[in-house]
Protein backbone atom coordinates (compact mmCIF):
# COMPACT_ATOMS: atom_id res chain seq x y z
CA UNK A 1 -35.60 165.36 -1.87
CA UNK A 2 -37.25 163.27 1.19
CA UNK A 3 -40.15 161.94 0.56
CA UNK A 4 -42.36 163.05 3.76
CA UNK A 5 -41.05 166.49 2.37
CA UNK A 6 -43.14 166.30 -0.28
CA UNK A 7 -45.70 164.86 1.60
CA UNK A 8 -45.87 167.60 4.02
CA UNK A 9 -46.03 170.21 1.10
CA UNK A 10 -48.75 168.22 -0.33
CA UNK A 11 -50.66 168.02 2.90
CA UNK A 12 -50.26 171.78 3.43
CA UNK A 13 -51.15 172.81 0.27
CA UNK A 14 -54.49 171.27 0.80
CA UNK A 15 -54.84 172.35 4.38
CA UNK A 16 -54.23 175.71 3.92
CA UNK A 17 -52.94 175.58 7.48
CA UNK A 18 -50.05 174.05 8.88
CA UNK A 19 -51.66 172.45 12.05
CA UNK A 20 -54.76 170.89 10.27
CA UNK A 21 -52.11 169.00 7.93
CA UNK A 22 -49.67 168.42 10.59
CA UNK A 23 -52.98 166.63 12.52
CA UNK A 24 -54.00 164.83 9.19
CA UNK A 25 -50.34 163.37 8.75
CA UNK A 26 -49.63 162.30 12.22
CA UNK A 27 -47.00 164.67 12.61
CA UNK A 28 -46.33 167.32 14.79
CA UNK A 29 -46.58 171.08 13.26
CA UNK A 30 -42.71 171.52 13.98
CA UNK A 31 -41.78 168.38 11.84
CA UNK A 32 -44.19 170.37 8.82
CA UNK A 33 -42.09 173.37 8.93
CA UNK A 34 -39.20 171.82 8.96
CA UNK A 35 -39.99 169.71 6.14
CA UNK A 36 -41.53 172.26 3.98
CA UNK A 37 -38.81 174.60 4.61
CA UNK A 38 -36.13 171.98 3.72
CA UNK A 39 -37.97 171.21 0.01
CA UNK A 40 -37.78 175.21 -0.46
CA UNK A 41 -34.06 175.32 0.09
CA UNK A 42 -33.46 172.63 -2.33
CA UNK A 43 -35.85 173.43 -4.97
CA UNK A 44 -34.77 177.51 -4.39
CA UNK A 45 -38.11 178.42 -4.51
CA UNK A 46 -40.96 180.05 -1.96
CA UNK A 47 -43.53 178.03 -2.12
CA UNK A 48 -46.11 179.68 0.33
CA UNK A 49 -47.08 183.08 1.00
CA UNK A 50 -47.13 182.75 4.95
CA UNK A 51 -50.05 184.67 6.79
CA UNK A 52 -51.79 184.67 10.56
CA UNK A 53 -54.67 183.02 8.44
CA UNK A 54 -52.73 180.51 7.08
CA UNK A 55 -50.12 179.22 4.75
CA UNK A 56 -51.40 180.31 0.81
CA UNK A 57 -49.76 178.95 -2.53
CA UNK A 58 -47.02 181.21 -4.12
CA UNK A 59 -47.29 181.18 -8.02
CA UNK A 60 -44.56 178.53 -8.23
CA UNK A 61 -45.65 177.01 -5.44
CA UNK A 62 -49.34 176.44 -7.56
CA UNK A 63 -46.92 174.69 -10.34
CA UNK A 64 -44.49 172.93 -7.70
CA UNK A 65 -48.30 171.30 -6.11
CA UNK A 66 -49.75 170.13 -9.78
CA UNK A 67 -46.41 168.44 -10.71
CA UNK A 68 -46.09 167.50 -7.19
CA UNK A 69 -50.04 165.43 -7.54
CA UNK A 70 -49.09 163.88 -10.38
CA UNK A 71 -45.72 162.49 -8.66
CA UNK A 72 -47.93 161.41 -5.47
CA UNK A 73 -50.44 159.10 -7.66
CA UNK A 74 -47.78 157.89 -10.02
CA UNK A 75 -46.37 156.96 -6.65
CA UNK A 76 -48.98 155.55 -4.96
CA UNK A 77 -49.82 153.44 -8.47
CA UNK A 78 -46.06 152.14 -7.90
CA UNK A 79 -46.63 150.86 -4.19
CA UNK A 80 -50.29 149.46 -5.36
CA UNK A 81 -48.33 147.14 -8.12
CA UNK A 82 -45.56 145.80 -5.82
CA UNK A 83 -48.10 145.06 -3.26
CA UNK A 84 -50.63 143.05 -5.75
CA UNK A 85 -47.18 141.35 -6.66
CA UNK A 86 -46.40 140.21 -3.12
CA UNK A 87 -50.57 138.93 -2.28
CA UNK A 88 -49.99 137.35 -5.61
CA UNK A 89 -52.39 139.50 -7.72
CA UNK A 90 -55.23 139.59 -5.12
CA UNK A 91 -56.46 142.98 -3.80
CA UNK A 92 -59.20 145.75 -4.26
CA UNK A 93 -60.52 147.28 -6.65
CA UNK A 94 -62.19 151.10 -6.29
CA UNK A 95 -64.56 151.90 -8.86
CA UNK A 96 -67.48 154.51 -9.45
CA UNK A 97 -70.50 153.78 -11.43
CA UNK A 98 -73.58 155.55 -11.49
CA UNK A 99 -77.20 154.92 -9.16
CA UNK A 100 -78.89 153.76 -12.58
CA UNK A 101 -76.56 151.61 -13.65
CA UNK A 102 -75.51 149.86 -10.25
CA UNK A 103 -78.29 147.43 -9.92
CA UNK A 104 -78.28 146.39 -13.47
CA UNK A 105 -75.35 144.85 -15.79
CA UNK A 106 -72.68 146.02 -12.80
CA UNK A 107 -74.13 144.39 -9.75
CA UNK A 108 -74.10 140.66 -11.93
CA UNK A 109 -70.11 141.97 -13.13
CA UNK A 110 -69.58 141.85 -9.58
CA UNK A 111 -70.99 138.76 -8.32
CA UNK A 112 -68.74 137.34 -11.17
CA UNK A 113 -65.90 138.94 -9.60
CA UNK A 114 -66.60 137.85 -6.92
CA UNK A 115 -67.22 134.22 -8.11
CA UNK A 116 -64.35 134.03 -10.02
CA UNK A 117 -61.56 135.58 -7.32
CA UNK A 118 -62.84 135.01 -3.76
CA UNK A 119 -60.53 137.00 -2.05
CA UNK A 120 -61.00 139.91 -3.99
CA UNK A 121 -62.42 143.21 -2.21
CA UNK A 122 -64.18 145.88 -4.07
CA UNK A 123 -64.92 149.56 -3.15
CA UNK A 124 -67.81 151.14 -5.11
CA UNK A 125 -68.13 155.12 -5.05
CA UNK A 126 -71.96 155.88 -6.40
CA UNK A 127 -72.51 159.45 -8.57
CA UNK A 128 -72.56 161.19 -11.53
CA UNK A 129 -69.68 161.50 -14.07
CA UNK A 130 -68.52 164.78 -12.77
CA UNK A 131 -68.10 163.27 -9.28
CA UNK A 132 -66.51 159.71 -10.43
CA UNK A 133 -64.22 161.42 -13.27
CA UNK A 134 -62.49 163.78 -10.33
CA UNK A 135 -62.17 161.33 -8.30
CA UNK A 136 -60.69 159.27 -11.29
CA UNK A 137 -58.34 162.05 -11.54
CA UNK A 138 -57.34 162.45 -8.14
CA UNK A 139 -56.28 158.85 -7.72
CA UNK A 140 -58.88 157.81 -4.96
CA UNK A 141 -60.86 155.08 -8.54
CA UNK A 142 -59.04 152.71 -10.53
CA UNK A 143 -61.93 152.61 -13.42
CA UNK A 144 -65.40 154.64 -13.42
CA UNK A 145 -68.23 153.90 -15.44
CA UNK A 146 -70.27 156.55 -17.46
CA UNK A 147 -70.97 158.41 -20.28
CA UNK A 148 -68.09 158.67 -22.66
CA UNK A 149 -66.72 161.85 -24.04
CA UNK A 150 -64.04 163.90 -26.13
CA UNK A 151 -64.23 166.40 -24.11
CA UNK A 152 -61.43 167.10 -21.56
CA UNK A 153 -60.74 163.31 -21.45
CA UNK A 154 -56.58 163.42 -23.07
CA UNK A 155 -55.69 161.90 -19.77
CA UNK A 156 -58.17 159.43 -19.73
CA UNK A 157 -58.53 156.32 -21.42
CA UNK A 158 -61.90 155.02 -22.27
CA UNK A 159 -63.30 151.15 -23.19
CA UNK A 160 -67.26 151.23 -24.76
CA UNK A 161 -69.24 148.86 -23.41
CA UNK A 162 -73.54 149.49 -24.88
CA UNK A 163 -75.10 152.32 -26.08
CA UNK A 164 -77.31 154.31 -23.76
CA UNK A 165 -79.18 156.85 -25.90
CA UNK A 166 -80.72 160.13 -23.57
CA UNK A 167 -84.43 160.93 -24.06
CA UNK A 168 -86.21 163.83 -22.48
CA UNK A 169 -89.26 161.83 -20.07
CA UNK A 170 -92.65 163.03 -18.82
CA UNK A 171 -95.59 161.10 -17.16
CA UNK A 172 -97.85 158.91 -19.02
CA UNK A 173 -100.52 161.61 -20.43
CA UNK A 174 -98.61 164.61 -19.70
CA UNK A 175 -100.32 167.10 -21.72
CA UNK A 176 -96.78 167.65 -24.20
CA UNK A 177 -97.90 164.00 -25.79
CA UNK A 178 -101.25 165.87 -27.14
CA UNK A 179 -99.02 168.29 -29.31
CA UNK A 180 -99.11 167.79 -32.64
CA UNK A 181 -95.79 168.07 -34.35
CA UNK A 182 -94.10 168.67 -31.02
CA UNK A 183 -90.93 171.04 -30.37
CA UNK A 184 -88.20 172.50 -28.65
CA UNK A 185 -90.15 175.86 -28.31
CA UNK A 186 -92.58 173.69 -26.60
CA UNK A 187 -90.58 173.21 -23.66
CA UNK A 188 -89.04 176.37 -22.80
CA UNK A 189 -92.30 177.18 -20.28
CA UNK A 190 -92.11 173.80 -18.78
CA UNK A 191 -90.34 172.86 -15.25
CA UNK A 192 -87.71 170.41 -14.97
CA UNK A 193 -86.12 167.68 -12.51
CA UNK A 194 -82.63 167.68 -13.44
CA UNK A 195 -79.14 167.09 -12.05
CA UNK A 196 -76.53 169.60 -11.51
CA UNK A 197 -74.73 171.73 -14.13
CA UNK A 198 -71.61 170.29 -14.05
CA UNK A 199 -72.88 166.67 -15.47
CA UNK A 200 -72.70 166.45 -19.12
CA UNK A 201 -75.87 165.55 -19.64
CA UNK A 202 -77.60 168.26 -18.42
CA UNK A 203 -74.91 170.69 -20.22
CA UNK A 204 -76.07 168.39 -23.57
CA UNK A 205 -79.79 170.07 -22.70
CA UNK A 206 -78.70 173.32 -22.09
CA UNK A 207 -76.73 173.53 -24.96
CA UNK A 208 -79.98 172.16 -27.27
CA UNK A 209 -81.73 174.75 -25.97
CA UNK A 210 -79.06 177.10 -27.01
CA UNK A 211 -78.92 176.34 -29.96
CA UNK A 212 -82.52 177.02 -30.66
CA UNK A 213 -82.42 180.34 -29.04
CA UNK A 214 -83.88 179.28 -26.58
CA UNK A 215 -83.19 180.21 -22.39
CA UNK A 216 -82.18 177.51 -20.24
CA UNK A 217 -84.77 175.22 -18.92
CA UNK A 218 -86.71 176.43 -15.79
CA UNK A 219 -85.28 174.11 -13.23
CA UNK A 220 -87.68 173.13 -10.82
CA UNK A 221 -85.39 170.74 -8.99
CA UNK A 222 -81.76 169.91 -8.81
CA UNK A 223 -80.17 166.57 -7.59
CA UNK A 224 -76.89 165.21 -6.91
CA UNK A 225 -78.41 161.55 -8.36
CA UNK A 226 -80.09 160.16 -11.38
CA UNK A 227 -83.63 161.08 -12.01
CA UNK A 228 -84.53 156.81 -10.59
CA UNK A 229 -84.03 158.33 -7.49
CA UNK A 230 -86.93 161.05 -7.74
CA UNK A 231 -88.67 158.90 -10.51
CA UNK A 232 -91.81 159.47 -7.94
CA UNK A 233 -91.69 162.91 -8.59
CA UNK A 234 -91.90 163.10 -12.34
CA UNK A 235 -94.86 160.24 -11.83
CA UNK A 236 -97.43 162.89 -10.12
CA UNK A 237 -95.95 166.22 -11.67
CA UNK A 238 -96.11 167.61 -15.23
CA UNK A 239 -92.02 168.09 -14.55
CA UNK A 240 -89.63 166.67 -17.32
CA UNK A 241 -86.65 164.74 -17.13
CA UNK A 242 -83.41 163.37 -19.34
CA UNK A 243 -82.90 159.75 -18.60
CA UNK A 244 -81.07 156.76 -20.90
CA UNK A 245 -83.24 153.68 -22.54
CA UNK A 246 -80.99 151.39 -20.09
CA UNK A 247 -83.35 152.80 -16.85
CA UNK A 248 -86.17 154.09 -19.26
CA UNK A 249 -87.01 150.31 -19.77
CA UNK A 250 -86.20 148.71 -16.48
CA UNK A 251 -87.61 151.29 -14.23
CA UNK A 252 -89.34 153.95 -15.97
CA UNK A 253 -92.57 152.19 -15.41
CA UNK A 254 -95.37 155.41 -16.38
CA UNK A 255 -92.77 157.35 -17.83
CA UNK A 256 -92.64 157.88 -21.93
CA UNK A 257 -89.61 159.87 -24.07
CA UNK A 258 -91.63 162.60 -25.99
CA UNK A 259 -91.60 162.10 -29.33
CA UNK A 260 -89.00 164.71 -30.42
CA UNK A 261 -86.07 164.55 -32.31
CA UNK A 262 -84.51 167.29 -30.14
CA UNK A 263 -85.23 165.68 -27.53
CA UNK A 264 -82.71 162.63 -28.25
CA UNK A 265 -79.21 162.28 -27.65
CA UNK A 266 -77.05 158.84 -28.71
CA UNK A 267 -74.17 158.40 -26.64
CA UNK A 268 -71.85 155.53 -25.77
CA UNK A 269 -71.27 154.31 -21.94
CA UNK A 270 -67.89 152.66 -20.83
CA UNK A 271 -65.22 152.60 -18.74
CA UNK A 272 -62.42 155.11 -17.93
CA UNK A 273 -59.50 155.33 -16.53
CA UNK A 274 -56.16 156.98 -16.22
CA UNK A 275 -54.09 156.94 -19.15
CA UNK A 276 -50.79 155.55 -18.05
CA UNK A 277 -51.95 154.45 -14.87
CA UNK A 278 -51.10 151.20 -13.67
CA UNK A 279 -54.15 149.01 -13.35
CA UNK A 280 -54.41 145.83 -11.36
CA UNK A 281 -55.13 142.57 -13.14
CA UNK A 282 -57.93 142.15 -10.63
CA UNK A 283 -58.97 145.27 -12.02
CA UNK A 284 -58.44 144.57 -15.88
CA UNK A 285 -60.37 140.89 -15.06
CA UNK A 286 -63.45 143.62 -14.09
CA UNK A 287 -63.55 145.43 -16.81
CA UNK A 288 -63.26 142.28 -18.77
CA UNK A 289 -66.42 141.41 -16.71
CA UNK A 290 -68.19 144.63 -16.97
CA UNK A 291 -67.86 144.03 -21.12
CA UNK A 292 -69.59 140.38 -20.59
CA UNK A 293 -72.17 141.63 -18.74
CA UNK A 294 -73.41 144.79 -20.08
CA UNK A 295 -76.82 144.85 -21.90
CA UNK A 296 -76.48 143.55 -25.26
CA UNK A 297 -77.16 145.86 -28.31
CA UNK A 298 -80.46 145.44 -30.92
């Protein structure tokens, strides 16, 4: 099997369409064809369903394209390793953190790094765990930062580094802090700021609520970022918010957690990344860093 072969497939299978991968490879659509109908006589398998939209994913060819991933990072993890060999361990590192945490214990990890290995080059992806754990995944990080979790994380190996506990926030003298012997039930008719529903910590709410019977909360706004980002917002609004102590003390100036038990989740930040993956000693000295620098438990 010929290794732009499986390239090809891979790029098609993404493409949906043999010209848009032939134009994201380099190659001309011809050379695709070619290619993709070569891997299909040696595997004996149809691996598209060719139409005038397009080229579509056979059954096997869905397998053939997850098996065929894997190979490709693998891959690309083997040609990453002989090349920090030949620059003598120097290279980049690609990691994802979160908005919240960026400016605090990572930036001085960093400057470290940076200290420490001059020629070292970093590449920093900013989101929320959903975004940084696909990309993880996919190969484009070598370590993310975030909440850690046994959920769907087998292929995933995961280093703590503090505890961040989540609090549900409101303004200073939002009228919730007058309730006596607050709730959940409490809540249900309030509006909230909070990210989207594929981060875990709004699923933690969601569940809570749940759990109590209760509907989801009435979301009021939804962002792609951490609540810092709209901080303003909750500030001049009766809106509430989930947020961790880490950016609750440093810049939650005017915001307070309500004083509910509900209300409070402990969980553990880290560092992930793939299990079996080969990871740069540039990138292990990081994470080495990361542990050094992050906020130091009571």
């Amino acid at each position: 099997m010929r290794l732009e072969d499986l390239n090809y497939f891979l790029a098609v299978s993404e493409a949906g369409h043999v010209g848009r991968a032939a134009e994201r490879v380099g190659q001309t659509q011809p050379a695709l064809t070619k290619g993709i109908q070569r891997l299909e006589r040696e595997l004996g398998l149809q691996l598209f369903d060719r139409t005038a939209k397009g080229m579509t994913l056979t059954s096997a060819g869905q397998a053939f394209f997850m098996r065929a991933q894997h190979v490709r990072t693998h891959l690309d993890d083997a040609i990453k390793e002989a090349s920090d060999l030949s620059l003598g361990k120097i290279g980049l590192v690609r990691v994802g953190v979160p908005p919240n945490y960026a400016e605090t214990f990572f930036g001085d990890a960093c400057a470290e790094l940076l200290r420490l290995r001059p020629a070292a080059r970093l590449s920093v992806m900013s989101g929320l765990n959903d975004k940084l754990r696909a990309a993880l995944r996919l190969g484009d990080l070598d370590l993310c930062i975030g909440a850690l979790t046994e959920h769907d994380a087998e292929d995933l190996e995961q280093q703590p580094l503090f505890n961040d506990s989540l609090h549900i926030v409101a303004r200073e003298g939002h009228p919730l802090f007058a309730v006596p012997r607050l709730r959940l039930v409490r809540l249900a008719q309030a509006g909230w700021l909070l990210p989207g529903s594929h981060v875990s910590a709004r699923q933690r709410l969601e569940a809570r609520f749940a759990d109590a019977g209760l509907p989801p909360p009435w979301l009021v706004i939804e962002t792609d970022s951490t609540i810092g980002s709209l901080m303003s917002v909750l500030l001049r609004s009766d809106l509430l918010g989930i947020t961790g102590d880490l950016t609750l003390s440093r810049s939650g100036h005017g915001l307070r957690a309500l004083p509910l038990g509900e209300g409070m989740w402990p969980r553990t930040i880290g560092v992930a990344t793939r299990k079996g993956a080969y990871l740069s000693p540039l990138a292990q000295r990081f994470i080495e860093l990361l542990k050094e620098a992050a906020p130091s438990q009571p």
